[in-house]
N, C-alpha and C. Protein backbone atom coordinates (compact mmCIF):
# COMPACT_ATOMS: atom_id res chain seq x y z
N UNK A 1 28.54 -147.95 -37.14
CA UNK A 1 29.19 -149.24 -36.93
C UNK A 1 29.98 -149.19 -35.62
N UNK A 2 29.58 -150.29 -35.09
CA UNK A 2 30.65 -150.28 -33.49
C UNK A 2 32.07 -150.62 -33.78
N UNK A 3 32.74 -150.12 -33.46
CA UNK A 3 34.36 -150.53 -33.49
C UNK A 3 34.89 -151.38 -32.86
N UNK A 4 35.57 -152.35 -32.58
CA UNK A 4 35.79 -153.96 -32.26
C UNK A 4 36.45 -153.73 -31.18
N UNK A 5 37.10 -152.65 -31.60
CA UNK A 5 38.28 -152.40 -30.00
C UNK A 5 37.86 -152.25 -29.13
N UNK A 6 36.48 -151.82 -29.02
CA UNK A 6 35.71 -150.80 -27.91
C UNK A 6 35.24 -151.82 -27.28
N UNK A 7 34.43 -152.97 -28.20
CA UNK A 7 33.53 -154.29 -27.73
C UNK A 7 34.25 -155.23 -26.59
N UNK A 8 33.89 -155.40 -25.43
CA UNK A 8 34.55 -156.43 -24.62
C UNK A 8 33.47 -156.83 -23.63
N UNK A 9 33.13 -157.78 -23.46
CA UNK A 9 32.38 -158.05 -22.34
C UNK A 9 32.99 -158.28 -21.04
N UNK A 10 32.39 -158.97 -20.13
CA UNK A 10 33.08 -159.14 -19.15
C UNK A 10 33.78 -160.27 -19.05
N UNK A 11 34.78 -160.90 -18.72
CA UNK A 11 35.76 -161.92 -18.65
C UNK A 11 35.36 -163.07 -17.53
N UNK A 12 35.75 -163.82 -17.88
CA UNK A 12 35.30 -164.79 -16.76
C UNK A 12 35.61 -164.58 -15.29
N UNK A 13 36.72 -164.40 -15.39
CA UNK A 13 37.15 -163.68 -14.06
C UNK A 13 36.65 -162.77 -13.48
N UNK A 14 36.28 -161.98 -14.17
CA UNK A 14 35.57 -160.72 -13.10
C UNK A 14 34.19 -161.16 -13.13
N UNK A 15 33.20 -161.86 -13.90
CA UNK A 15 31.74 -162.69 -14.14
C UNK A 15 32.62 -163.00 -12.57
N UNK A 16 32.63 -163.80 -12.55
CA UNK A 16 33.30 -164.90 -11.23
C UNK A 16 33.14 -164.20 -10.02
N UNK A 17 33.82 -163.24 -9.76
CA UNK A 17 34.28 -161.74 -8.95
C UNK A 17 33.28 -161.48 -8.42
N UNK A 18 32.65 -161.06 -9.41
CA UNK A 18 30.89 -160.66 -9.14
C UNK A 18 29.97 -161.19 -8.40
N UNK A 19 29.82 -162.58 -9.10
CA UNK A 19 29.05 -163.71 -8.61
C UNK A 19 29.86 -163.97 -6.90
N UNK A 20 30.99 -163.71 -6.66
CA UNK A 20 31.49 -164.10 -5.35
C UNK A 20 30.57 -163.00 -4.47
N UNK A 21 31.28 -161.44 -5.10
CA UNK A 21 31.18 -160.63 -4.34
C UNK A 21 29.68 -160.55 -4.11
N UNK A 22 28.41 -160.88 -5.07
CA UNK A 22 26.98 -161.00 -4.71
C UNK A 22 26.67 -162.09 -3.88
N UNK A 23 27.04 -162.76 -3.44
CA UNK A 23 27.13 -164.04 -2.51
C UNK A 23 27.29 -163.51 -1.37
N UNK A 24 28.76 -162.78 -0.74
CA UNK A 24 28.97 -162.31 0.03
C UNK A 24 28.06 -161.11 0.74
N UNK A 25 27.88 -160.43 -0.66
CA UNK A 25 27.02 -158.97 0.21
C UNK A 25 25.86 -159.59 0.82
N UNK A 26 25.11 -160.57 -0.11
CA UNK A 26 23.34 -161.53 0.20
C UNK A 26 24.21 -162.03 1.87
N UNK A 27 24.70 -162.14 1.98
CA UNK A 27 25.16 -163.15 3.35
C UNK A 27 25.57 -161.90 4.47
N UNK A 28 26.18 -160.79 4.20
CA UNK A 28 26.17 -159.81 4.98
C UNK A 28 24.84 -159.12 5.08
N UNK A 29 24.07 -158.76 4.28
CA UNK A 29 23.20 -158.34 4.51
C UNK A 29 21.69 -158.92 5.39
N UNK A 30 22.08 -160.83 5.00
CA UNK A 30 21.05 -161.31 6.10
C UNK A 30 21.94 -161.16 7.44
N UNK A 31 23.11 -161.26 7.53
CA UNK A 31 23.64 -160.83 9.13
C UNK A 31 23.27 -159.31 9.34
N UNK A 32 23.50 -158.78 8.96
CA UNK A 32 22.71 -156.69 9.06
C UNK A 32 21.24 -156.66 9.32
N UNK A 33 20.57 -157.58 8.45
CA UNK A 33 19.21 -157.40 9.07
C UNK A 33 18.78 -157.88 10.11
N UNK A 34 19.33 -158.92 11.11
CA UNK A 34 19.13 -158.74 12.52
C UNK A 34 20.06 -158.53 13.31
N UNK A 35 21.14 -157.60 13.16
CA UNK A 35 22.24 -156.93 13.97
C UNK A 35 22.60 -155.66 13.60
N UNK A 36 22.03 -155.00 12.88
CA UNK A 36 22.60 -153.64 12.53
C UNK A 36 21.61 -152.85 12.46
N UNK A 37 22.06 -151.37 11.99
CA UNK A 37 21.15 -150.35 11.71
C UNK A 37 20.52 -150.12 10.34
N UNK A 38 19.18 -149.78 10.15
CA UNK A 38 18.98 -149.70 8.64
C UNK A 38 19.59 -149.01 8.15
N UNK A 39 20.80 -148.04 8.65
CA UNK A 39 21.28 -147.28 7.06
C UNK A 39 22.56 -148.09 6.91
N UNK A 40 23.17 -149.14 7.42
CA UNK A 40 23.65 -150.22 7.38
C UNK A 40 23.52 -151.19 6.50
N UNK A 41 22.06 -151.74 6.98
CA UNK A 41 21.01 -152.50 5.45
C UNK A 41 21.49 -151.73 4.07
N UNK A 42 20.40 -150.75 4.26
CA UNK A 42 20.29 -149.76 3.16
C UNK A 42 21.80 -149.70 2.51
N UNK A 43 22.63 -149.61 2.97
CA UNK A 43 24.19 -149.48 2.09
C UNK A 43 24.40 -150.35 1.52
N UNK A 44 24.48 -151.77 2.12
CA UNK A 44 25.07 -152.89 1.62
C UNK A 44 24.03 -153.34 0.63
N UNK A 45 21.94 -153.09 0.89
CA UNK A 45 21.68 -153.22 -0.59
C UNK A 45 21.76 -152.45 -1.13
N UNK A 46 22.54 -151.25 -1.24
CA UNK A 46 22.71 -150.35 -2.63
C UNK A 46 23.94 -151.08 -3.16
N UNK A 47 25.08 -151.78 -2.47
CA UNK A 47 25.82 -152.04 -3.17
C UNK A 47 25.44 -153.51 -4.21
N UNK A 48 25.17 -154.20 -3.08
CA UNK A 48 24.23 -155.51 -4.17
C UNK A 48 23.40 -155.17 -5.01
N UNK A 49 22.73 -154.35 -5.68
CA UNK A 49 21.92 -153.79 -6.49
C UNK A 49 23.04 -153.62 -7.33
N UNK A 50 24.09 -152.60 -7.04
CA UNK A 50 24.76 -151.74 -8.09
C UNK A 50 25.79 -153.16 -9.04
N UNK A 51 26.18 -153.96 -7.82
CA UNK A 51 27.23 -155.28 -8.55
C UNK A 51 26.06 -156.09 -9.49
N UNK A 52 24.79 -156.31 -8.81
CA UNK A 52 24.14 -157.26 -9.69
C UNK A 52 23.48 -156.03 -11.30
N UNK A 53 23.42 -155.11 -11.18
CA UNK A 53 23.19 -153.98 -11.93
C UNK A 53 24.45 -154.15 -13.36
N UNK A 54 25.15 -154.48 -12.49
CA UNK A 54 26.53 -154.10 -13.90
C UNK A 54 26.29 -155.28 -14.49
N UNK A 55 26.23 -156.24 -13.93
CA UNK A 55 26.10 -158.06 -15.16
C UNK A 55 25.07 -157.78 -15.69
N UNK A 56 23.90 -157.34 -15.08
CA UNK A 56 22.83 -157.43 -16.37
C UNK A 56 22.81 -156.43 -17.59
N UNK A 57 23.72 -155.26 -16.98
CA UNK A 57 23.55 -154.01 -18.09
C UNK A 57 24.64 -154.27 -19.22
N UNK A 58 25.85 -155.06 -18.57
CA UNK A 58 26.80 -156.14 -19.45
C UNK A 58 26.28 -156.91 -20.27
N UNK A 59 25.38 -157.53 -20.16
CA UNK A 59 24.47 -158.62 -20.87
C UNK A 59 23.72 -157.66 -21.95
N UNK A 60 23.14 -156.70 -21.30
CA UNK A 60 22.16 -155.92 -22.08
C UNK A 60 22.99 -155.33 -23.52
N UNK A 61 24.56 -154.78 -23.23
CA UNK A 61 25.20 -153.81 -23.83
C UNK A 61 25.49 -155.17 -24.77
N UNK A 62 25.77 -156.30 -24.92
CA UNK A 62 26.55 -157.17 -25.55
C UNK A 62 25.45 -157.57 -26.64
N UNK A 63 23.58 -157.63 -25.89
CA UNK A 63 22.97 -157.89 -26.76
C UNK A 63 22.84 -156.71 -27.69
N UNK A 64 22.53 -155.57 -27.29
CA UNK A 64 22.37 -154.45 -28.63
C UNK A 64 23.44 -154.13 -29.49
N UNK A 65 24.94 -154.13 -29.00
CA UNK A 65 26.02 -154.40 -29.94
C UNK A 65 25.72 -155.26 -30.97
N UNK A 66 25.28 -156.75 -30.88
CA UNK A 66 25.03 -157.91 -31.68
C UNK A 66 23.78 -157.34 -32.07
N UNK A 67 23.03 -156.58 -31.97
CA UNK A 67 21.82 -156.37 -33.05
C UNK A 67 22.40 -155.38 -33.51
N UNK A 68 22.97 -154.46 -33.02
CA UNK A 68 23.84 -153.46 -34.62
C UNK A 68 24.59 -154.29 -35.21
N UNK A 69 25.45 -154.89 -35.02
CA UNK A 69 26.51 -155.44 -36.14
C UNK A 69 25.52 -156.28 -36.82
N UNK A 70 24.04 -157.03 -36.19
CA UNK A 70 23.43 -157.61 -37.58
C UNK A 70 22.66 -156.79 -38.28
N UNK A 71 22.37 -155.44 -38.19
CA UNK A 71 21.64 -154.88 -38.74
C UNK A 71 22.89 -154.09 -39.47
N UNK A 72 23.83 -153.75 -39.68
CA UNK A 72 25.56 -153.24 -40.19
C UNK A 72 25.60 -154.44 -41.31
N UNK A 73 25.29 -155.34 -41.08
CA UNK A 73 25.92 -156.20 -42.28
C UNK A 73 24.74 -156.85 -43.13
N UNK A 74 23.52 -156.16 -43.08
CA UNK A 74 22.48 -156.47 -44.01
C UNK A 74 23.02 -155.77 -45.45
């Protein structure tokens, strides 16, 4: 059984955060790809990967929580 305390998703505010900060990197990174160096590129999409990485694995963790607690209370 998951313990309730542990369960939190992400808050609107930081959802928000995210969504800014993936806006921003997509917009630096089309300025990097015709003014910079590729390991330049290459950084800024590892970081857009890693921010858009955490909302979906957020999403992911919130759905399998909710299929244990319905499979916990059969």
């Amino acid at each position: 059984m998951i313990d309730k305390q542990y369960v939190m998703t992400l808050s609107q505010q930081v959802t928000e955060s995210l969504d800014d900060a993936t806006g921003h990197l997509r917009n630096a990174l089309a300025f990097a790809a015709r003014h910079e160096r590729p390991v330049t590129i290459n950084a800024i999409s590892k970081l857009l990967n890693d921010v858009e990485s955490l909302q979906q694995f957020d999403s992911l963790m919130d759905t399998i929580e909710q299929h244990v607690e319905d499979i916990n209370t059969l």
